[in-house]
N, C-alpha and C. Protein backbone atom coordinates (compact mmCIF):
# COMPACT_ATOMS: atom_id res chain seq x y z
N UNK A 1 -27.78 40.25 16.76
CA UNK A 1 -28.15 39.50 17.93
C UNK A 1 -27.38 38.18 17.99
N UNK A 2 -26.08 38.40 17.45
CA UNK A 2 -25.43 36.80 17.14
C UNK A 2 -24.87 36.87 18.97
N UNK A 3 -24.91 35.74 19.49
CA UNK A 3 -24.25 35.70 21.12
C UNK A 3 -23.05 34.66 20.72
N UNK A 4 -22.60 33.95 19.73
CA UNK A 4 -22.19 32.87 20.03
C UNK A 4 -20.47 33.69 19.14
N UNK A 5 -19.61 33.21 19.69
CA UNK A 5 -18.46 33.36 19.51
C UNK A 5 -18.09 32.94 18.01
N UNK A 6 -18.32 31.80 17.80
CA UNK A 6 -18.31 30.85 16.43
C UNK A 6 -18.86 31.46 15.10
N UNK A 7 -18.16 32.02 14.84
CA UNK A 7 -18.78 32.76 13.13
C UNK A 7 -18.81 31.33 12.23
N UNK A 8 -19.45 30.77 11.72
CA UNK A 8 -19.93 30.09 10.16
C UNK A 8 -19.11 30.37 9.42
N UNK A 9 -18.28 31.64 9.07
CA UNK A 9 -17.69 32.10 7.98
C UNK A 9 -16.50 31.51 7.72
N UNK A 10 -15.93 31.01 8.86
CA UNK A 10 -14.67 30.15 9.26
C UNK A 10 -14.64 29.18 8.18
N UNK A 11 -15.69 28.37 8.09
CA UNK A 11 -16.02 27.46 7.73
C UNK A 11 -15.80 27.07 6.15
N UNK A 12 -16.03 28.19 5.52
CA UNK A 12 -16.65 28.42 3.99
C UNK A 12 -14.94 28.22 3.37
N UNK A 13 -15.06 27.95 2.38
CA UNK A 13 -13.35 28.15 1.35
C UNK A 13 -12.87 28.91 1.47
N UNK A 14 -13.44 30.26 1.44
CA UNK A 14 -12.30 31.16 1.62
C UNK A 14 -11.80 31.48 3.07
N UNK A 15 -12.69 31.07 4.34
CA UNK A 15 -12.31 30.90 5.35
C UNK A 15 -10.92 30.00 6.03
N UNK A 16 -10.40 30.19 6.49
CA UNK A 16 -9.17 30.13 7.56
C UNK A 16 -8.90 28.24 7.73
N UNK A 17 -10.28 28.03 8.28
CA UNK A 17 -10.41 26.60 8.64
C UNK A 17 -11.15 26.03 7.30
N UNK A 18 -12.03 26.40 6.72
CA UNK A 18 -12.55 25.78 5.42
C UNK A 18 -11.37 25.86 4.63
N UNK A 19 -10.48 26.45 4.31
CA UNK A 19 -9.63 26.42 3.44
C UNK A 19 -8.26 25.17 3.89
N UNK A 20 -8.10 24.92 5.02
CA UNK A 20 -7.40 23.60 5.41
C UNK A 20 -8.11 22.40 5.78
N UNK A 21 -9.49 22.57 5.74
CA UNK A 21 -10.23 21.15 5.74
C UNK A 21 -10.07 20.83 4.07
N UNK A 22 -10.49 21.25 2.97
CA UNK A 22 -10.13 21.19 1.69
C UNK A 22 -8.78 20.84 1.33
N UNK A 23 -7.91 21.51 1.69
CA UNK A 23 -6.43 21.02 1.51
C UNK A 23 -6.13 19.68 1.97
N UNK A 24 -6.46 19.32 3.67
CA UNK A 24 -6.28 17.91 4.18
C UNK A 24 -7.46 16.85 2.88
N UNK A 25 -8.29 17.46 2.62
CA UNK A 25 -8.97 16.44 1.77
C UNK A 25 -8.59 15.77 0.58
N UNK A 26 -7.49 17.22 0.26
CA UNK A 26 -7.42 16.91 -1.26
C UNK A 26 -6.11 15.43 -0.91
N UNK A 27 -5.23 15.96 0.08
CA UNK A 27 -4.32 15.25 0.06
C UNK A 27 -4.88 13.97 0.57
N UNK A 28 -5.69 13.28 1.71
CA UNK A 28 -6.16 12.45 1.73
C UNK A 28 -6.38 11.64 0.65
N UNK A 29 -7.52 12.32 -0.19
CA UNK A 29 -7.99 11.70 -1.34
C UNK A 29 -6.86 11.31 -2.67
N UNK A 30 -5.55 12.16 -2.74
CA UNK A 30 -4.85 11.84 -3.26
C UNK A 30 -4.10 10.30 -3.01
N UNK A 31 -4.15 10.55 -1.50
CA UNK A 31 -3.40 9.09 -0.95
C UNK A 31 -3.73 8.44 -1.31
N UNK A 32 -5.06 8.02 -1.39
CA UNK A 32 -6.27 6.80 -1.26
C UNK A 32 -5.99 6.51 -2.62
N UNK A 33 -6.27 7.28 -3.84
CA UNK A 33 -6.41 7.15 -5.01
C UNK A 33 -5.15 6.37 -5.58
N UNK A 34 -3.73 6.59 -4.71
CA UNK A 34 -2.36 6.19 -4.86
C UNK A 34 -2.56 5.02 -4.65
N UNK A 35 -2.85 4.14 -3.21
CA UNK A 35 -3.10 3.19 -3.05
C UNK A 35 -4.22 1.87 -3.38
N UNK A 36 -5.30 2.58 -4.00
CA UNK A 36 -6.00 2.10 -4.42
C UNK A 36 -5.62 1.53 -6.26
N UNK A 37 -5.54 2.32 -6.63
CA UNK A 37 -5.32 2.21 -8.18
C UNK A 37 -3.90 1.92 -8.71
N UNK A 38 -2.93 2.07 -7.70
CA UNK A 38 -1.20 1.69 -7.95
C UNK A 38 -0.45 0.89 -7.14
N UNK A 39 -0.85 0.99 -5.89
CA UNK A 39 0.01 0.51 -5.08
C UNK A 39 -0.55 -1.29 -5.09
N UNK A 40 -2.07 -1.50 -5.04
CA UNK A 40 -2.54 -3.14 -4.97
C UNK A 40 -2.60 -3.47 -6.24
N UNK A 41 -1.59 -2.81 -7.27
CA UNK A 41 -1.62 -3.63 -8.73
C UNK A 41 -0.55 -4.09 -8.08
N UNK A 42 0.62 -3.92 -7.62
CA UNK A 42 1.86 -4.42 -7.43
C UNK A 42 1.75 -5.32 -7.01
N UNK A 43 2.37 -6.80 -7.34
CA UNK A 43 2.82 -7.93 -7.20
C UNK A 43 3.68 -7.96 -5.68
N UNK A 44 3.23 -7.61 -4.55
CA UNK A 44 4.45 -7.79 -3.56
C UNK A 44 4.04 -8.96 -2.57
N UNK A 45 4.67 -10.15 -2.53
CA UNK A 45 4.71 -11.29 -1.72
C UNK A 45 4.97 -10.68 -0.06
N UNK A 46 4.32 -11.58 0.37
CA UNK A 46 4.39 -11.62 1.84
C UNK A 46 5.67 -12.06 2.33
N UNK A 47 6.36 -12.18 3.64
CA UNK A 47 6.92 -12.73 4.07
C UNK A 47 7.66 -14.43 3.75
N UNK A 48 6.33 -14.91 4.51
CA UNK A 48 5.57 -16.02 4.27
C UNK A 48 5.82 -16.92 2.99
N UNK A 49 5.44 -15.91 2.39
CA UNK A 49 4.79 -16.40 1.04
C UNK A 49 6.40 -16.53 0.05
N UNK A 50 7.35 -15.48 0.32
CA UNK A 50 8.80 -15.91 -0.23
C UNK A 50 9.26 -17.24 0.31
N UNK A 51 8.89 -17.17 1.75
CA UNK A 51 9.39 -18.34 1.89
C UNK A 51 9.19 -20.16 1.85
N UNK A 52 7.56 -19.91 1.35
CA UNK A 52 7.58 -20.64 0.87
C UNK A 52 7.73 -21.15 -0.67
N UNK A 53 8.46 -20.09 -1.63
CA UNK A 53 8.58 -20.40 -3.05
C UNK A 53 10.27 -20.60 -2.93
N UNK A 54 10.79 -19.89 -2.00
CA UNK A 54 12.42 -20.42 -2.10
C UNK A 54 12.55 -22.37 -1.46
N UNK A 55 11.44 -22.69 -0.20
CA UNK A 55 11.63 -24.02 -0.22
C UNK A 55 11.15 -24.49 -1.04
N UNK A 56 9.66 -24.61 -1.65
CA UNK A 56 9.53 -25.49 -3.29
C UNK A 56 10.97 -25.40 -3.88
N UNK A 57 11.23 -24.17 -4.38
CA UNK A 57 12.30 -24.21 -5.20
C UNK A 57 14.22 -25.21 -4.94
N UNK A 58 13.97 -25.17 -3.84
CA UNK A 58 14.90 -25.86 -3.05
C UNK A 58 14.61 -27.43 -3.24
N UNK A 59 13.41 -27.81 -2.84
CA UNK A 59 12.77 -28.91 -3.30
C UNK A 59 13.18 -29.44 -4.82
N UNK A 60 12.39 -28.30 -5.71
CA UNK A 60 12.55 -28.85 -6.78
C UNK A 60 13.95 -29.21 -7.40
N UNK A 61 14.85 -28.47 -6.65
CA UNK A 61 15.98 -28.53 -7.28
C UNK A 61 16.78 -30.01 -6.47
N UNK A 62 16.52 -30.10 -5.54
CA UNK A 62 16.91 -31.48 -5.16
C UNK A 62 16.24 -32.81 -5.65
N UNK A 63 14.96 -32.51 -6.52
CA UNK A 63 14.33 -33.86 -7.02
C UNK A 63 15.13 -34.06 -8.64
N UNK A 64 15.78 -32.55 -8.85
CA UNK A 64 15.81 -33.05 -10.17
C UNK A 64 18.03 -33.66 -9.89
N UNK A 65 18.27 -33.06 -8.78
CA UNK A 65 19.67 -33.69 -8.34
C UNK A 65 19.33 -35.07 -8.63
N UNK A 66 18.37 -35.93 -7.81
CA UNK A 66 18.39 -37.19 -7.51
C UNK A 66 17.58 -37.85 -8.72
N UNK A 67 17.52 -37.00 -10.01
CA UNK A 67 17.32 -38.21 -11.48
C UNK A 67 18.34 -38.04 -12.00
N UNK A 68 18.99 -36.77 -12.27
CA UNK A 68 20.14 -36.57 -12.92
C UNK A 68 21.59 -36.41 -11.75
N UNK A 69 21.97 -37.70 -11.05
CA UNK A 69 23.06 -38.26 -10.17
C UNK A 69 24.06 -37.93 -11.12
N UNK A 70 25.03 -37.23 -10.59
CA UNK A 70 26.28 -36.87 -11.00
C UNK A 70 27.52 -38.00 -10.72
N UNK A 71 27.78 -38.89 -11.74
CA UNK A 71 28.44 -40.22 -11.73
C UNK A 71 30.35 -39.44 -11.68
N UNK A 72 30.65 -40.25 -10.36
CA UNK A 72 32.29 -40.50 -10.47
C UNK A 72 32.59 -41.32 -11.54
N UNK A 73 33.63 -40.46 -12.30
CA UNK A 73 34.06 -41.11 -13.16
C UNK A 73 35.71 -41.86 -13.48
């Protein structure tokens, strides 16, 4: 007495569509696990943030020009 087009069975692992909802999951969950646990250990500076350690550094290197003046001799 089933009327409805939609078999359940689809659904299950060994089914057609259960068997690529599992696959998209696994790979999902692989991603996540990539980015979560490897990718935000990495040390990667912003934009921004390089640019402001190349001007300090620029800085610093001009304060230490102007103690140690390079005398004409």
């Amino acid at each position: 007495m089933r009327t409805s087009s939609f078999n359940i069975e689809y659904l299950s692992p060994t089914g057609l569509v259960g068997f690529w909802v599992l696959f998209i999951g696994l790979i999902f969950t692989g991603i996540m696990f990539y980015f979560v646990f490897f990718r935000l250990n990495e040390d990667d500076d912003s934009y921004k943030d390089r640019k402001r350690k190349k001007l300090e550094k620029d800085k610093q290197k001009l304060r230490i020009e102007r103690l140690y003046p390079k005398g004409k001799y």
